[in-house]
N, C-alpha and C. Protein backbone atom coordinates (compact mmCIF):
# COMPACT_ATOMS: atom_id res chain seq x y z
N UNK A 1 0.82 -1.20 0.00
CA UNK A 1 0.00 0.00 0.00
C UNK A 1 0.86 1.26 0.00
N UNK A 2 1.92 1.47 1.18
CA UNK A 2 2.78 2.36 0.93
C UNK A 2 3.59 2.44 -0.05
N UNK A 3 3.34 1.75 -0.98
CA UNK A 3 4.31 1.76 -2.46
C UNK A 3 3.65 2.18 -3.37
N UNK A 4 2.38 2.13 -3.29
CA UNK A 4 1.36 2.54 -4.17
C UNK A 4 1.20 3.69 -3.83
N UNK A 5 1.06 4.44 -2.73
CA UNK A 5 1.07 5.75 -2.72
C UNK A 5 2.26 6.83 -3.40
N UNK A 6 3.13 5.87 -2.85
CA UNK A 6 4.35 7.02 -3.48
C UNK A 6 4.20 6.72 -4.89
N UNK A 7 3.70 5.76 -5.73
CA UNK A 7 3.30 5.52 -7.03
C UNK A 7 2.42 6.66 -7.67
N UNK A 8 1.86 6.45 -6.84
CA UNK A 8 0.13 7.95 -7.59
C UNK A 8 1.01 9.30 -7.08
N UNK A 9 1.62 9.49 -6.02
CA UNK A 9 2.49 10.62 -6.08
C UNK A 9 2.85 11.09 -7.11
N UNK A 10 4.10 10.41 -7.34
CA UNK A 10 5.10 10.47 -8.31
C UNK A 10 4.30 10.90 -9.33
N UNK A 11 3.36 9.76 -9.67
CA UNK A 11 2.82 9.81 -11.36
C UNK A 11 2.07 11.72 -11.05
N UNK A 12 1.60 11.80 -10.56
CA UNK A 12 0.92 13.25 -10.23
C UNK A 12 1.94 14.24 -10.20
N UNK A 13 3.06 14.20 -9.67
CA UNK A 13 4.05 15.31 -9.60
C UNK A 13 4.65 15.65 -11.54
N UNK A 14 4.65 14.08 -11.59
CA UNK A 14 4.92 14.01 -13.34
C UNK A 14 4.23 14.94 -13.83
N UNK A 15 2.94 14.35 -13.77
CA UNK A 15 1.19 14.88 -14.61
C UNK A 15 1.56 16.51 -14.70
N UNK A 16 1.54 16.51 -13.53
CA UNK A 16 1.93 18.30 -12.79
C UNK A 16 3.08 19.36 -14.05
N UNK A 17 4.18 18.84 -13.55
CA UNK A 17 5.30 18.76 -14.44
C UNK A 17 5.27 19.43 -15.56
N UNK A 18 4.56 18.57 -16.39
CA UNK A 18 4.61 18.31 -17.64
C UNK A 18 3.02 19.33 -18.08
N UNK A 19 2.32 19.33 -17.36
CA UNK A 19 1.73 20.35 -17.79
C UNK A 19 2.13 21.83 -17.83
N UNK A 20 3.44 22.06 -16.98
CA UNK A 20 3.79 23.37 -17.19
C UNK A 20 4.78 23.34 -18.39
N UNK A 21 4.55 22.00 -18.79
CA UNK A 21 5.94 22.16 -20.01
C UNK A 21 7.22 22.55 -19.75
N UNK A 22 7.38 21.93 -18.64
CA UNK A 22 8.95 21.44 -17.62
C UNK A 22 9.49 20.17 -17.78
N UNK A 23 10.60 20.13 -18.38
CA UNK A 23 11.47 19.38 -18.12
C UNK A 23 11.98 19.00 -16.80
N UNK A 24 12.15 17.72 -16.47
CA UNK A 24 13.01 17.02 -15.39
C UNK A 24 13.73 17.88 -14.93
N UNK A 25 14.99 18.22 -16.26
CA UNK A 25 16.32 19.22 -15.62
C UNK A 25 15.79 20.41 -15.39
N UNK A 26 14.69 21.21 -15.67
CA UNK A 26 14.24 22.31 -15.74
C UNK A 26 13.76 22.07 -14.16
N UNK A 27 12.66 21.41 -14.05
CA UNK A 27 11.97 21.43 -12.87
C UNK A 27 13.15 21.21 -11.58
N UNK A 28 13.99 20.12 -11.53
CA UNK A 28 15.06 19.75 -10.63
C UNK A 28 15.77 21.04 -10.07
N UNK A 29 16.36 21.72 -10.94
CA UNK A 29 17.02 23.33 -11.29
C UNK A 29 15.99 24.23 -10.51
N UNK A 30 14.88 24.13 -10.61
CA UNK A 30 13.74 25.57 -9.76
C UNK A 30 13.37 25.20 -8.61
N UNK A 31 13.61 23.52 -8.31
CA UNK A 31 13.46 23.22 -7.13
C UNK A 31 14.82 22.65 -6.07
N UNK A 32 15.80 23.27 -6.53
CA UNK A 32 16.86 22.42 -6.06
C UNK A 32 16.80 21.02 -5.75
N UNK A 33 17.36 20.21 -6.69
CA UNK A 33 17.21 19.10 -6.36
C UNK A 33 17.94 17.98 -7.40
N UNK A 34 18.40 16.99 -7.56
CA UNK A 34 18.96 16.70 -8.53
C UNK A 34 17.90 16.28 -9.76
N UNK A 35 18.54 16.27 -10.78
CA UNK A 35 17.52 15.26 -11.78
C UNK A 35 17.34 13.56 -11.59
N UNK A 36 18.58 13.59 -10.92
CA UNK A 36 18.13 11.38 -10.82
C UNK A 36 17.48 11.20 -9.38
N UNK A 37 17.25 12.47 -8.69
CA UNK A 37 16.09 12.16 -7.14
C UNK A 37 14.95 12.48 -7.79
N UNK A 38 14.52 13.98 -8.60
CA UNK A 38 13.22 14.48 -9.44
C UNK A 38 12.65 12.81 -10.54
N UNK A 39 13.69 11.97 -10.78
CA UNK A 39 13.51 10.93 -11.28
C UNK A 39 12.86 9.47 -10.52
N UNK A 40 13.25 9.66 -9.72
CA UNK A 40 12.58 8.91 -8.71
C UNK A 40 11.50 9.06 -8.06
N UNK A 41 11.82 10.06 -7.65
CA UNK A 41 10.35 10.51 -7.08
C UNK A 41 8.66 10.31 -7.86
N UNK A 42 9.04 10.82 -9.37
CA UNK A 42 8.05 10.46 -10.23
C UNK A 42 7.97 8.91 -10.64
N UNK A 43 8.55 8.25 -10.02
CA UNK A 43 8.76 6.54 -10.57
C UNK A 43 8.12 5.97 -9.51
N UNK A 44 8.14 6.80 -8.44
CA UNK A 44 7.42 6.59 -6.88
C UNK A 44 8.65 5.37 -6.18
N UNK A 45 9.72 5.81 -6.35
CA UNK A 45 11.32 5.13 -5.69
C UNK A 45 11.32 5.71 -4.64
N UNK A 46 10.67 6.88 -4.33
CA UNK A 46 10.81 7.59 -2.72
C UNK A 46 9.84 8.74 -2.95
N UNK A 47 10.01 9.09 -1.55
CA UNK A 47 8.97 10.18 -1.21
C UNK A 47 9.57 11.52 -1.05
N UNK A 48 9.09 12.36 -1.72
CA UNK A 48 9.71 13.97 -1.36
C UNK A 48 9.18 14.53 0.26
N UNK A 49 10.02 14.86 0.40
CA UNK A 49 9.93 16.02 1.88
C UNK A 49 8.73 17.07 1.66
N UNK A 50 8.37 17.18 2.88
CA UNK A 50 7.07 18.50 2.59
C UNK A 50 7.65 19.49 2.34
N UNK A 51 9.12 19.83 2.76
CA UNK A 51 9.63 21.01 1.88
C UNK A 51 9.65 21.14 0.35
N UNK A 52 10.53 19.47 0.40
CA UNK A 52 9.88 19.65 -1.31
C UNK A 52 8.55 19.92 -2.14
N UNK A 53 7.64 19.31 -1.19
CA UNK A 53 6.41 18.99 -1.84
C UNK A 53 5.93 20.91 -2.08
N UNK A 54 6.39 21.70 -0.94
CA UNK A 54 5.65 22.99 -0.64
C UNK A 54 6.74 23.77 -1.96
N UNK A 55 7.71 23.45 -2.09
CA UNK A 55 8.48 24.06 -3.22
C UNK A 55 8.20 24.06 -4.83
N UNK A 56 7.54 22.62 -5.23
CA UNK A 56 6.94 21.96 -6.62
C UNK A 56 5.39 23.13 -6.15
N UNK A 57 4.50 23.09 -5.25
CA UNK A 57 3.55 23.47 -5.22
C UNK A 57 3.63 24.90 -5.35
N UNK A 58 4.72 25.57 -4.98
CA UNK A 58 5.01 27.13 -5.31
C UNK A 58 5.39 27.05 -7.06
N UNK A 59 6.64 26.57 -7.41
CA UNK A 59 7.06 26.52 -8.74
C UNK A 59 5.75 26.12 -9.73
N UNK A 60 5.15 25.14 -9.63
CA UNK A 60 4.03 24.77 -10.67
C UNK A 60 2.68 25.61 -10.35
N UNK A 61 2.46 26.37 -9.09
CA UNK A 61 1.10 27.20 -9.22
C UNK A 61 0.36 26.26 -8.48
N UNK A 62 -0.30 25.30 -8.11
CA UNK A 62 -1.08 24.51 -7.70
C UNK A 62 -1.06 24.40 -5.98
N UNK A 63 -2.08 24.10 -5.49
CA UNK A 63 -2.41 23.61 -3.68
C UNK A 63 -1.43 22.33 -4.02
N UNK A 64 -0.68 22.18 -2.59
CA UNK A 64 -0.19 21.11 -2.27
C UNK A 64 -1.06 19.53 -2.41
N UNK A 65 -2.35 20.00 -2.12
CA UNK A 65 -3.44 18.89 -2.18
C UNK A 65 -3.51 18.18 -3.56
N UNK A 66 -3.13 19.01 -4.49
CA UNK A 66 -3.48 18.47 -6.03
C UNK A 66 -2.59 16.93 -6.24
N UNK A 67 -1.20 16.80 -5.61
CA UNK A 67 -0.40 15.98 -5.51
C UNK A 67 -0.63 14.59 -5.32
N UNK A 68 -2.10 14.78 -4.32
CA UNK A 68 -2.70 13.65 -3.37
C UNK A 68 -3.94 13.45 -3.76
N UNK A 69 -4.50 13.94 -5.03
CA UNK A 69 -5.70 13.19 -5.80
C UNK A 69 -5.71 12.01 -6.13
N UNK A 70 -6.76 11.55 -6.46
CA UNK A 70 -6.94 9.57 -6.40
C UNK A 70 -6.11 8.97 -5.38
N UNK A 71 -5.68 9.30 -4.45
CA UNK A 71 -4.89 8.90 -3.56
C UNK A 71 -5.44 8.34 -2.44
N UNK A 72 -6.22 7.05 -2.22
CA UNK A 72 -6.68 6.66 -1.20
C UNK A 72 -6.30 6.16 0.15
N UNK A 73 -6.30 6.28 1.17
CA UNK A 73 -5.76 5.61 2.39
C UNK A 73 -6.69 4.63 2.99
């Protein structure tokens, strides 16, 4: 179950992403962070920090909440 979450994460931070028409290296770069962790994270290999999470949610425009749609517990 906890693997599946960081799964729908990830895929959502992607979704996110890519709707601003950001690149990996682009996005990694505005959020400090490397590109092979920004890579993982969207593969759902690990979980970002709420700092991170509050940093992607500043850079892309969106509530932190958007991250955690279809996301059931």
């Amino acid at each position: 179950m906890k693997d599946d979450i960081k799964h729908k994460l990830g895929r959502n931070i992607k979704v996110e992403r890519i709707r601003k028409y950001l690149s990996q290296e682009q996005f990694a770069e505005m959020i400090d962070m490397s590109v092979s962790h920004v890579s993982k994270l969207e593969q759902g290999l690990t979980s970002p920090s709420a700092i991170a999470l509050f940093k992607m949610s500043k850079i892309l425009n969106i509530p932190m909440e958007e991250f955690f749609k279809d996301i059931d517990v």
